[in-house]
C-alpha atoms as a PDB file:
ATOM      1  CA  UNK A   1      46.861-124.232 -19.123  1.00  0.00           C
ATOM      2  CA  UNK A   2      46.603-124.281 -15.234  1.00  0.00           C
ATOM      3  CA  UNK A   3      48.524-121.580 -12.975  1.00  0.00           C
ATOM      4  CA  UNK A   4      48.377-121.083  -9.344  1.00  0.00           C
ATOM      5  CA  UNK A   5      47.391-117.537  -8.049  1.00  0.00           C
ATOM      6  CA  UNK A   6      49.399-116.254  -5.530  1.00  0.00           C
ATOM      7  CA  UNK A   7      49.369-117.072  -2.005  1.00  0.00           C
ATOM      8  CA  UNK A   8      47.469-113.807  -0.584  1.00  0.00           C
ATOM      9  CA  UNK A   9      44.984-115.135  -3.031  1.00  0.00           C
ATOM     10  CA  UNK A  10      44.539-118.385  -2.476  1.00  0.00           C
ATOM     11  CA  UNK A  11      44.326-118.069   1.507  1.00  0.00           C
ATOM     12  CA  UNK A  12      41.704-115.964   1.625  1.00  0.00           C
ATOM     13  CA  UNK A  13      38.715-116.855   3.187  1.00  0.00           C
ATOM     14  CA  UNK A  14      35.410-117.170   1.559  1.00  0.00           C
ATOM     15  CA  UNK A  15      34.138-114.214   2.018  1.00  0.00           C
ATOM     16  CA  UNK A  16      36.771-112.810  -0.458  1.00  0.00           C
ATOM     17  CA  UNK A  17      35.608-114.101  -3.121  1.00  0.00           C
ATOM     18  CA  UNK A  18      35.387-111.512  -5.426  1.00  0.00           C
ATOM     19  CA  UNK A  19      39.424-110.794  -5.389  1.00  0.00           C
ATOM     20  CA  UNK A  20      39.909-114.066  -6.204  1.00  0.00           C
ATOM     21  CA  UNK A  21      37.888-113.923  -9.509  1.00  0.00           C
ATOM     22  CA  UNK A  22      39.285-110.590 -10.035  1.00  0.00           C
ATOM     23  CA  UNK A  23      42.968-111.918  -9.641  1.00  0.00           C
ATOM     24  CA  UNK A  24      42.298-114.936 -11.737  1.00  0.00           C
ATOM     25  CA  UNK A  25      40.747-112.887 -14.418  1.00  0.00           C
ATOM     26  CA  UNK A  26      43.908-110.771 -14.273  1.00  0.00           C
ATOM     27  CA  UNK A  27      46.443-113.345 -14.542  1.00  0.00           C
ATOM     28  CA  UNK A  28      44.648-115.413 -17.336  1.00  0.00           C
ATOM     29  CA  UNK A  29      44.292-112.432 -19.472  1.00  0.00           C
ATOM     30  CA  UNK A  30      48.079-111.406 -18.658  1.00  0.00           C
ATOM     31  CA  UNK A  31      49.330-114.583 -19.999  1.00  0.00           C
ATOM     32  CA  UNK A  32      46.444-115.065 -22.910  1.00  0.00           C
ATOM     33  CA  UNK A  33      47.912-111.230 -24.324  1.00  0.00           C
ATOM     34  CA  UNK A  34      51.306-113.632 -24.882  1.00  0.00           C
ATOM     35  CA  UNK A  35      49.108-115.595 -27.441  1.00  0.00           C
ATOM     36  CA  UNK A  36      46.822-112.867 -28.985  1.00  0.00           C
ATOM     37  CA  UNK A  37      50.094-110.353 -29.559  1.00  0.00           C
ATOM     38  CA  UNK A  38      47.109-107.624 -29.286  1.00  0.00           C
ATOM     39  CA  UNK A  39      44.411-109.133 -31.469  1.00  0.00           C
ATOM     40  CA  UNK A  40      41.274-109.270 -29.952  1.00  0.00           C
ATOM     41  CA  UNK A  41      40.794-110.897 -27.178  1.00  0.00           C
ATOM     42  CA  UNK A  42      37.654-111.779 -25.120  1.00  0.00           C
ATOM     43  CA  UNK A  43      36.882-112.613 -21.635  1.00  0.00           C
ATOM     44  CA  UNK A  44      33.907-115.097 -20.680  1.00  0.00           C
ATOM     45  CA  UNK A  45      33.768-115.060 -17.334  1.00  0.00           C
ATOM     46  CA  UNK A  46      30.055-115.909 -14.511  1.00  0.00           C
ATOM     47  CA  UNK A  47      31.933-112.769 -12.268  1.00  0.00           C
ATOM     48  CA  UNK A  48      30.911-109.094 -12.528  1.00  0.00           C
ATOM     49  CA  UNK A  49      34.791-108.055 -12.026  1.00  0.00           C
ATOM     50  CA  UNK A  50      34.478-104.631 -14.133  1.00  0.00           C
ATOM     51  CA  UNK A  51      31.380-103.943 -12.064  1.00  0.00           C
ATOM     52  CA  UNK A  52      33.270-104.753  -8.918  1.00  0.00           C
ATOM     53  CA  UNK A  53      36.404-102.547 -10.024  1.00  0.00           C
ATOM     54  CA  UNK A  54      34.673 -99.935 -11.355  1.00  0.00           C
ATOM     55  CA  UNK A  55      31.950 -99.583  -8.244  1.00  0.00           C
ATOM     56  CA  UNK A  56      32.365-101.603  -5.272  1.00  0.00           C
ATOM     57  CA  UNK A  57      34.850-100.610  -2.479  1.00  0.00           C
ATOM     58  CA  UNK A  58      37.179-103.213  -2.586  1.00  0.00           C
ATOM     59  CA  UNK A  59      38.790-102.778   0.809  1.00  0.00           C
ATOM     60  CA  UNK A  60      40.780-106.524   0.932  1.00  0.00           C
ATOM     61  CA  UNK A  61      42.760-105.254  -2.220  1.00  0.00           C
ATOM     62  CA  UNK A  62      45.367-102.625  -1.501  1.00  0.00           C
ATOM     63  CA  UNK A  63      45.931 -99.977  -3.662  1.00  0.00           C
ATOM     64  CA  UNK A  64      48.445-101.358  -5.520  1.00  0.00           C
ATOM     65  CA  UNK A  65      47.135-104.311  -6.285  1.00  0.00           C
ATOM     66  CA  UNK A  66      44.083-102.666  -7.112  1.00  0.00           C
ATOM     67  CA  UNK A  67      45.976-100.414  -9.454  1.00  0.00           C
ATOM     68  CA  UNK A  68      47.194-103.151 -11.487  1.00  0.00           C
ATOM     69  CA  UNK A  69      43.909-105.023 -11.973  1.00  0.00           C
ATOM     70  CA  UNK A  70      42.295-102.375 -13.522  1.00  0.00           C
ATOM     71  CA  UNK A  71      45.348-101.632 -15.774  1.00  0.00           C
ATOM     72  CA  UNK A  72      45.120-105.180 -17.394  1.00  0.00           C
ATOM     73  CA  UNK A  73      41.057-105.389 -16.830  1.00  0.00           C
ATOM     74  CA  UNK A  74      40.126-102.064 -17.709  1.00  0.00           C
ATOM     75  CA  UNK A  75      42.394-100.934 -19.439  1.00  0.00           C
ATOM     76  CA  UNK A  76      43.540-103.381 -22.152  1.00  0.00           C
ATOM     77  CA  UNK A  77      42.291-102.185 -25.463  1.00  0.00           C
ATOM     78  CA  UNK A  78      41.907-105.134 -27.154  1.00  0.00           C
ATOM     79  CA  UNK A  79      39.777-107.280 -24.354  1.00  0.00           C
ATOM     80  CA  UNK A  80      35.965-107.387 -23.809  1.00  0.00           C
ATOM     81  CA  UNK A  81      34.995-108.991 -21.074  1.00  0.00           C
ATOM     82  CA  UNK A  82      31.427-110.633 -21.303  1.00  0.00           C
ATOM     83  CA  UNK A  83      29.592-111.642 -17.883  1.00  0.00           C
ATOM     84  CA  UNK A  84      27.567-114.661 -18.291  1.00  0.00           C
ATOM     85  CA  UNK A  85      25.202-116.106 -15.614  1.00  0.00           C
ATOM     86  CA  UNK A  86      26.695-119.228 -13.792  1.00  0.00           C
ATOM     87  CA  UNK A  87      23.630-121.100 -15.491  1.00  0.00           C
ATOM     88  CA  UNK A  88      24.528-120.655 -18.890  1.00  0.00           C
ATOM     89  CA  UNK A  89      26.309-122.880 -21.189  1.00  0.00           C
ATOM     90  CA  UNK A  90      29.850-121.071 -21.590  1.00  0.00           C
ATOM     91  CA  UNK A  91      30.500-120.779 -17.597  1.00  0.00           C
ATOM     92  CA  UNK A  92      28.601-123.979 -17.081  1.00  0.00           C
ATOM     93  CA  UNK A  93      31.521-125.589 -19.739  1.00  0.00           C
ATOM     94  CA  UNK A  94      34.372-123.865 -17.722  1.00  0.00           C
ATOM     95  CA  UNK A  95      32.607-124.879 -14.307  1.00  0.00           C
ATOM     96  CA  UNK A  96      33.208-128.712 -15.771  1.00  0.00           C
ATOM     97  CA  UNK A  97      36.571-128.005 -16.576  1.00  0.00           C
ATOM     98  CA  UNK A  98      37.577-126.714 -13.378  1.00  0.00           C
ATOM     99  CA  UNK A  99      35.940-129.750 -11.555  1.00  0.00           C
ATOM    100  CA  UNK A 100      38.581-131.887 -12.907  1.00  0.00           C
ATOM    101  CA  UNK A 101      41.473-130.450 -11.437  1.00  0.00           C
ATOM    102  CA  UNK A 102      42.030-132.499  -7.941  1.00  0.00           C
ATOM    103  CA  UNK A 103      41.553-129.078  -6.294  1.00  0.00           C
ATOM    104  CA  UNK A 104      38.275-127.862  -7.211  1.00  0.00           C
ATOM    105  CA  UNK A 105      34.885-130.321  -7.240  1.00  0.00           C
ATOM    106  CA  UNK A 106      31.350-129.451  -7.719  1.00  0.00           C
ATOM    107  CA  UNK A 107      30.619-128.486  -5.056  1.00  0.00           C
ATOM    108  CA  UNK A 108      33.231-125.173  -4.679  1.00  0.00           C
ATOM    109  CA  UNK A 109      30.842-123.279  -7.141  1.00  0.00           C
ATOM    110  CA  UNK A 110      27.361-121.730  -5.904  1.00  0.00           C
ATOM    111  CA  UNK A 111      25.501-119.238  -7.703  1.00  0.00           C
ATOM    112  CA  UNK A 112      25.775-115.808  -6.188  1.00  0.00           C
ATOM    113  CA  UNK A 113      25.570-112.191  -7.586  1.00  0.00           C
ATOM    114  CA  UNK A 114      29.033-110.603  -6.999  1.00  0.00           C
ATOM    115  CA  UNK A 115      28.155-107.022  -5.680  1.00  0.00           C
ATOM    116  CA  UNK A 116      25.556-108.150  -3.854  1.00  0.00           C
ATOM    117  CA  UNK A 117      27.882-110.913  -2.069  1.00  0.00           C
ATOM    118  CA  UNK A 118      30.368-107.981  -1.517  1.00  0.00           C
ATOM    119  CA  UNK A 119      28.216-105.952   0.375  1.00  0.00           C
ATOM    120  CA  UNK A 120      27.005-108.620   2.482  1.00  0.00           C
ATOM    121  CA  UNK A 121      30.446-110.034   3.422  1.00  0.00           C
ATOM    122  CA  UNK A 122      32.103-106.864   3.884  1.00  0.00           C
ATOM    123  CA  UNK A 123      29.488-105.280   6.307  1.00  0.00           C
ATOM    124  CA  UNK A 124      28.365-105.559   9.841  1.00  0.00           C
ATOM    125  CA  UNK A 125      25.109-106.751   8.799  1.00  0.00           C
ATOM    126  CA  UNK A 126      24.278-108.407   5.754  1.00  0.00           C
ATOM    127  CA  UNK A 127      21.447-105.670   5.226  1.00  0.00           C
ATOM    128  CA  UNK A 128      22.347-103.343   6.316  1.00  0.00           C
ATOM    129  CA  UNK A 129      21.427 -99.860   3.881  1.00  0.00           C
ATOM    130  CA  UNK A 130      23.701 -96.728   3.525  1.00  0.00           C
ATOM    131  CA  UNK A 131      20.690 -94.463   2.621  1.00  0.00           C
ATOM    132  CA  UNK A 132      18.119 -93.870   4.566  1.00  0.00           C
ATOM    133  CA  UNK A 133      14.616 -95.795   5.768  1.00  0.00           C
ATOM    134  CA  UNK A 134      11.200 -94.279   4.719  1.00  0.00           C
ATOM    135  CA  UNK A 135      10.121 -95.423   7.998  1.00  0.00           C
ATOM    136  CA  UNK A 136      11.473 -95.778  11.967  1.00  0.00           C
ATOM    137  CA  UNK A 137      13.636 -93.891  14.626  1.00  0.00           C
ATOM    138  CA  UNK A 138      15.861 -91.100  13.310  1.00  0.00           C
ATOM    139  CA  UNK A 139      19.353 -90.903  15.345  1.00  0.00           C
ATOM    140  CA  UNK A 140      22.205 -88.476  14.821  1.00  0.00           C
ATOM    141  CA  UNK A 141      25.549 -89.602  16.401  1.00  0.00           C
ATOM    142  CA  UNK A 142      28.569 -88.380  17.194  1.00  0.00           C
ATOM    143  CA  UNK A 143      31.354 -88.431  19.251  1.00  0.00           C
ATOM    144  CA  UNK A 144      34.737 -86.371  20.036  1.00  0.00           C
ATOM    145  CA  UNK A 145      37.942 -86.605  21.790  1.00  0.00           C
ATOM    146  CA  UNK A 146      40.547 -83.546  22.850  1.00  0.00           C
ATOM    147  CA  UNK A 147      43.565 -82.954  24.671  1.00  0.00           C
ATOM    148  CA  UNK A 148      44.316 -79.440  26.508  1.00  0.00           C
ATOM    149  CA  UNK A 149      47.326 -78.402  27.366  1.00  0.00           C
ATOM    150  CA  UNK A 150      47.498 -80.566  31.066  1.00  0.00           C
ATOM    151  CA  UNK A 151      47.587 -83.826  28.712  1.00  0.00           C
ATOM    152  CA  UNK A 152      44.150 -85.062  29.818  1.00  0.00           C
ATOM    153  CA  UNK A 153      42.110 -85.836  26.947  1.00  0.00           C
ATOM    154  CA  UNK A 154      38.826 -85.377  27.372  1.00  0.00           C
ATOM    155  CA  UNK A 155      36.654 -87.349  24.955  1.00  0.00           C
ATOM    156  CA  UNK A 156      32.609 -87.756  24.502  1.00  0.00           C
ATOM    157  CA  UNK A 157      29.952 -88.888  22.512  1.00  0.00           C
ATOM    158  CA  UNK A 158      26.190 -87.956  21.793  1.00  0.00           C
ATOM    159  CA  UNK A 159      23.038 -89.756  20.784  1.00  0.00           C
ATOM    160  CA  UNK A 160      20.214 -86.690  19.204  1.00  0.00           C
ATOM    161  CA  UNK A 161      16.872 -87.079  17.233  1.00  0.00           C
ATOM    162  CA  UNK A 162      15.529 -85.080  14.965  1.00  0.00           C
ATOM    163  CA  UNK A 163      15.528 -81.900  14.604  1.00  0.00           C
ATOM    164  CA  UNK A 164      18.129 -81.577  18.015  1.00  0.00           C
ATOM    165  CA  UNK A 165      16.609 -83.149  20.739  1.00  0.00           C
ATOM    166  CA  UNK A 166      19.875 -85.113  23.162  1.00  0.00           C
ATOM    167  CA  UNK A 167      18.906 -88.293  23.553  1.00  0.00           C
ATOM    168  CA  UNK A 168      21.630 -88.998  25.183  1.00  0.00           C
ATOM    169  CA  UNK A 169      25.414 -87.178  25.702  1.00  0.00           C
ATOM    170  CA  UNK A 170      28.405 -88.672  28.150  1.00  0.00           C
ATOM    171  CA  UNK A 171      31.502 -89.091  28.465  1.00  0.00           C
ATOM    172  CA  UNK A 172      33.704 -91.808  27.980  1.00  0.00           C
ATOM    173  CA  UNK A 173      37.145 -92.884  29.057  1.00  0.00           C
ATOM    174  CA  UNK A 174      38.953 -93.119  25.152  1.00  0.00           C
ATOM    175  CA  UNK A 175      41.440 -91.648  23.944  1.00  0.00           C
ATOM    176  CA  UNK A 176      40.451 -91.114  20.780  1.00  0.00           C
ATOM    177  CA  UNK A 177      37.573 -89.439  18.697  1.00  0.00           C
ATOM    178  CA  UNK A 178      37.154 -92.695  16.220  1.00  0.00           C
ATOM    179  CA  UNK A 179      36.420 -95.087  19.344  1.00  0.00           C
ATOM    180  CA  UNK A 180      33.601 -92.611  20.834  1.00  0.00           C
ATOM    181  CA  UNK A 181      32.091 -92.402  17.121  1.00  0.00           C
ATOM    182  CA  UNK A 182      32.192 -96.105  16.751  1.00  0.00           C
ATOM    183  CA  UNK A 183      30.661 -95.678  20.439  1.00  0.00           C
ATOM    184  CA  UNK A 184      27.915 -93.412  19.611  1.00  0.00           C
ATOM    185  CA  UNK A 185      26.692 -95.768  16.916  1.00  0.00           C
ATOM    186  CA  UNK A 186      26.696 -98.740  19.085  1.00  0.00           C
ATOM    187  CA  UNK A 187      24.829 -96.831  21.493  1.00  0.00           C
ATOM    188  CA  UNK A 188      22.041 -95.911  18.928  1.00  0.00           C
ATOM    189  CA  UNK A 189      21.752 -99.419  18.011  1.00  0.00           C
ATOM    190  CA  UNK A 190      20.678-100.496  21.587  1.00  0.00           C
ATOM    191  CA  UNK A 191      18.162 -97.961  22.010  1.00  0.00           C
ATOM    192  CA  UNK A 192      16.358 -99.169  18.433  1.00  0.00           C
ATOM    193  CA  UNK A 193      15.938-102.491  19.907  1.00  0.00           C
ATOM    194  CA  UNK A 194      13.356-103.922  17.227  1.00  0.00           C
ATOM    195  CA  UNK A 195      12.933-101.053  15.772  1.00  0.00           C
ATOM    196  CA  UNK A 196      13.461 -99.433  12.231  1.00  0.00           C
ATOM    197  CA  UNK A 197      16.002 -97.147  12.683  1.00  0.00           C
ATOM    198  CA  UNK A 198      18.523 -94.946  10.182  1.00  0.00           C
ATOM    199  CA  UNK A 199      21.866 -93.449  11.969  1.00  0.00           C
ATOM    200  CA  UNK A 200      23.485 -90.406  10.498  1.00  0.00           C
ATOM    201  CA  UNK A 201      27.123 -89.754  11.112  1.00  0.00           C
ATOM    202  CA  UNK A 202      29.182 -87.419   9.908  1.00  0.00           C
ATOM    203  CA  UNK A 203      32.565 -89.962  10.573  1.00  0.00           C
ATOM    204  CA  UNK A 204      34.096 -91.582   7.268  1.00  0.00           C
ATOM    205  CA  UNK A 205      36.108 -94.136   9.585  1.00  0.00           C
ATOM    206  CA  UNK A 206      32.792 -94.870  11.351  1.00  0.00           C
ATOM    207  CA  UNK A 207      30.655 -95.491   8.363  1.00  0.00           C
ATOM    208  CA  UNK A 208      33.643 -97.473   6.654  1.00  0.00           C
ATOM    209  CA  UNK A 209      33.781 -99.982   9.676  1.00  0.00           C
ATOM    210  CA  UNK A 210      29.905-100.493   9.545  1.00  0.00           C
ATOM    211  CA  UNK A 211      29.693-100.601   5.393  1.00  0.00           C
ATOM    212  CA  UNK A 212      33.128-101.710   4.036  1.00  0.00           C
ATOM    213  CA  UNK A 213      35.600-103.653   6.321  1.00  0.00           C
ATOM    214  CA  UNK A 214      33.767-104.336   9.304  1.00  0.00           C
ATOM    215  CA  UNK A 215      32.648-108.121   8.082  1.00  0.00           C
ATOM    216  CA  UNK A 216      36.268-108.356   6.687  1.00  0.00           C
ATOM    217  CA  UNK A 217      38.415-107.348  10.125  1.00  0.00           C
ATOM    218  CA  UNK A 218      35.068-110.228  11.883  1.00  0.00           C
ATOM    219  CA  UNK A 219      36.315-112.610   9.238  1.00  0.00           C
ATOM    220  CA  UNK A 220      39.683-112.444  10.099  1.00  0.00           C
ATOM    221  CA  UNK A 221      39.050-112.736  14.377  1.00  0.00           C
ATOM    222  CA  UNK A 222      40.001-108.680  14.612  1.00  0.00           C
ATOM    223  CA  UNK A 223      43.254-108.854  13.839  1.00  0.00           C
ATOM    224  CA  UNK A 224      46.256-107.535  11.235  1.00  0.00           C
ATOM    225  CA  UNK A 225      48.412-109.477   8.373  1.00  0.00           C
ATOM    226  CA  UNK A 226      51.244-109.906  11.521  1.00  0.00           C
ATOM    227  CA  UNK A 227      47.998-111.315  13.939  1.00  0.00           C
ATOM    228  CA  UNK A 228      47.799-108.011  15.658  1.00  0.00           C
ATOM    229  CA  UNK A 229      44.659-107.078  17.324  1.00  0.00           C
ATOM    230  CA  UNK A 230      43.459-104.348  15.054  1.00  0.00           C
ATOM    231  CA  UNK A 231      42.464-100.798  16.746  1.00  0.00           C
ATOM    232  CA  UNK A 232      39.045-100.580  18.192  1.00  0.00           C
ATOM    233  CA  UNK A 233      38.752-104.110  18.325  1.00  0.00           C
ATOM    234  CA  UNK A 234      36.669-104.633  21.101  1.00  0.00           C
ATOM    235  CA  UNK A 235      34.231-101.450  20.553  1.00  0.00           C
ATOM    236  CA  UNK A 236      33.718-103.298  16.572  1.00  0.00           C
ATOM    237  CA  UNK A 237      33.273-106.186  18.050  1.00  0.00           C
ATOM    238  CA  UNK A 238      30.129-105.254  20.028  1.00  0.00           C
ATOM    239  CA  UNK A 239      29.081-102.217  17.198  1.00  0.00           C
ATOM    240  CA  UNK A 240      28.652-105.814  15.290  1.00  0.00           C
ATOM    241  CA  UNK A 241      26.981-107.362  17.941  1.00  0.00           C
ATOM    242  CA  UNK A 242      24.035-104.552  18.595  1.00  0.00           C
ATOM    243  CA  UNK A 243      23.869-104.089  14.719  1.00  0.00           C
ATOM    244  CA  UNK A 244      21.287-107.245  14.771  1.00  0.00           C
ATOM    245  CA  UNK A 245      19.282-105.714  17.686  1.00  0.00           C
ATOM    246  CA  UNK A 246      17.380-102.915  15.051  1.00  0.00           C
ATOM    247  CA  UNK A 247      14.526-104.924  13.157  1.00  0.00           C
ATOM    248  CA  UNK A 248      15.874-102.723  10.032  1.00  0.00           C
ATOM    249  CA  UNK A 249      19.274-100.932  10.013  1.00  0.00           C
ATOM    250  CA  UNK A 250      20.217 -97.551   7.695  1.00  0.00           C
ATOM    251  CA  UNK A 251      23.775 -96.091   8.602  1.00  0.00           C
ATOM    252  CA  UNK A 252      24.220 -92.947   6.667  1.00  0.00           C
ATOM    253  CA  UNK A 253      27.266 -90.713   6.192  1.00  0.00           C
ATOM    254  CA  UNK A 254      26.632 -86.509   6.254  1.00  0.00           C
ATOM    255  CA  UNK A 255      28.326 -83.687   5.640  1.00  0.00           C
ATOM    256  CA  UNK A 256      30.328 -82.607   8.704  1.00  0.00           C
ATOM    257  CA  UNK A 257      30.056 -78.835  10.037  1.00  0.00           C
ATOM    258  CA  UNK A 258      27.121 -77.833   7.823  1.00  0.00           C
ATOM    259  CA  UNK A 259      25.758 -74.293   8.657  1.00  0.00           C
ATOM    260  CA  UNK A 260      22.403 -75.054   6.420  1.00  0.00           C
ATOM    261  CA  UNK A 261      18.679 -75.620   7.770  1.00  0.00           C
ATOM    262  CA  UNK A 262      18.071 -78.658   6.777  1.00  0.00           C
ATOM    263  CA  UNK A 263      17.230 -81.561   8.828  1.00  0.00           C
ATOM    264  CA  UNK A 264      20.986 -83.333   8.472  1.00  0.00           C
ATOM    265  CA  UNK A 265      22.917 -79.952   8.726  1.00  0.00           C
ATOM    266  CA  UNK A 266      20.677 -79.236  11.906  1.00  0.00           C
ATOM    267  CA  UNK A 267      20.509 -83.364  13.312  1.00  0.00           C
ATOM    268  CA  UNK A 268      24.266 -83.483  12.888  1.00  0.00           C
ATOM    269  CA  UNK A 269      25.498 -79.843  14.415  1.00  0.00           C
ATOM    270  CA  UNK A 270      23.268 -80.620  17.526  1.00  0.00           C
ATOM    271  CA  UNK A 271      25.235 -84.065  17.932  1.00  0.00           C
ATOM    272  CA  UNK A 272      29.130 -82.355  17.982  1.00  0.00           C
ATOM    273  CA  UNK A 273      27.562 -79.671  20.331  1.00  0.00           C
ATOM    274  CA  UNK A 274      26.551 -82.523  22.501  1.00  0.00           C
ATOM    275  CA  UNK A 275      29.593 -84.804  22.148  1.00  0.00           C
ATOM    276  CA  UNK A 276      31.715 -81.886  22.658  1.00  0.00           C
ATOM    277  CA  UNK A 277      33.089 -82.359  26.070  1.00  0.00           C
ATOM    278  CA  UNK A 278      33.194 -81.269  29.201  1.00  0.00           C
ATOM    279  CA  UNK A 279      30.205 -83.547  29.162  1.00  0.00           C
ATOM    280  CA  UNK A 280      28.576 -85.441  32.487  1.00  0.00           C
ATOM    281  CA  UNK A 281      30.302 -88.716  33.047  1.00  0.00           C
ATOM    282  CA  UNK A 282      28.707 -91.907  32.233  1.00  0.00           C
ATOM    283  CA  UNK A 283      26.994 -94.152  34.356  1.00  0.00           C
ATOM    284  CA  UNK A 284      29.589 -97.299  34.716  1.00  0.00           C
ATOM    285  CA  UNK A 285      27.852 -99.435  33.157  1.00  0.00           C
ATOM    286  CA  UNK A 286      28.567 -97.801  30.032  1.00  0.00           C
ATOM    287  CA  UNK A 287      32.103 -96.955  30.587  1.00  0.00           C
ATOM    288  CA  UNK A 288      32.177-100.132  29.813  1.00  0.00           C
ATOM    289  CA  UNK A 289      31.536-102.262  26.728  1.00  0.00           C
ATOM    290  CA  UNK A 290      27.697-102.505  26.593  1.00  0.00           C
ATOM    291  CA  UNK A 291      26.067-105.349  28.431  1.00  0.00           C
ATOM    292  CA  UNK A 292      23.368-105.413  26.862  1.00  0.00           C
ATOM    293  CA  UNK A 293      24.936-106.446  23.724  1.00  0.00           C
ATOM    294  CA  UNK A 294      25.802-109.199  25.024  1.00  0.00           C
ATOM    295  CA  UNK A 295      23.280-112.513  24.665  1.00  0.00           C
END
């Protein structure tokens, strides 16, 4: 029995691979519950797709659709799914069976680990870590944007090392407090130039765009479902860039307005001091996208 998943699906690039398994999974078990009339049923499939529902951040799935995958998946009382490695005999049988629709050859399967593949598609930087280095430079970041009452907004960003020490603290010409974080983070990347280095940030937005749909917005040439440049595109597009200039890279997401003594309560309160403007301006060669990003 062959079926066609549907067209979000099957257009997908590469990199998506996991949401096609996922999907695929979904649909075959949808139709095989038709057969079984809620007998047991089991699921032999070479992807990890409760691993990927249950732990991964899935950000090329929307919420819906994500909703509804773990309701047949997870959900179904009568299904076990069992994993296999690619190698084995059950998913090397299925492998064979696939290569004989005109669609699929040999040569469409390779043998990958699912969550692992995730994480290195969806990132800025294949490995890149979202917990700290034992070893290297220590940056906090951060950056801020407000608007008084005369409608000028007045936006900054600020580069500290441990415990507060400003590495560096300007201001920047954005209008918004998500472009001078993104900022901030690009900035620490070009002063760990082959270096080990782990970033702290206290921005959700900022560490989503460098762990979970950075790779996936790069994949897609930085723009929306209606081809729409997405927002930030240019600042991703060179936080990508000076992400491969560390020898090692660590971004890691803290607690925001901590009034604790320890070393991330202190690191990150001495960044939004910094960032906080009125701040001095920045030399113009960083009002600008970074140059030295650039190769």
């Amino acid at each position: 029995m062959w079926h066609c998943l549907l067209p979000f699906v099957l257009h997908l690039p590469w990199a998506f691979l996991t949401t096609t398994s996922v999907a695929a999974c979904a649909l075959m078990i949808q139709d095989a519950e038709k057969i079984v009339l809620g007998h047991a049923l089991t699921l032999h499939t070479s992807h990890q797709v409760c691993q990927l529902l249950n732990n991964c951040s899935t950000q090329q799935l929307s919420a819906q659709r994500r909703a509804g995958y773990e309701n047949i998946l997870l959900a179904t009382e009568n299904l076990s799914i069992h994993p296999h490695s690619a190698l084995d005999s059950v998913s090397s049988g299925l492998m064979r069976l696939l290569s004989l629709s005109e669609s699929h050859t040999s040569s469409s399967f390779d043998l990958h680990d699912c969550t692992s593949r995730l994480a290195a598609e969806t990132s800025i930087r294949p490995d890149v870590l979202s917990t700290r280095l034992s070893s290297g430079l220590s940056f906090y970041v951060d950056g801020s944007c407000s608007k008084p009452s005369d409608g000028t907004f007045l936006c900054g960003y600020a580069v500290c090392s441990p415990p507060s020490t400003v590495v560096e603290s300007f201001s920047l010409p954005f209008s918004s407090a998500q472009a001078a974080e993104l900022y901030a983070i690009t900035r620490a990347c070009i002063l760990s130039q082959d270096q080990d280095v782990t970033i702290y940030t206290d921005s959700r937005y900022a560490f989503g765009v460098v762990h979970d749909f950075g790779g996936i917005w790069s994949q897609r040439g930085f723009v929306t479902s209606d081809n729409k440049p997405i927002s930030h595109a240019l600042l991703i597009e060179d936080l990508i860039r000076a992400s491969f200039l560390p020898s090692r890279l660590a971004v890691v997401k803290v607690h925001a307005h901590q009034r604790g003594s320890d070393p991330d309560s202190v690191g990150n309160n001495a960044a939004d001091s910094a960032a906080r403007p009125p701040a001095q301006p920045a030399p113009s060669c960083m009002l600008s996208r970074p140059c030295c990003v650039r190769k």
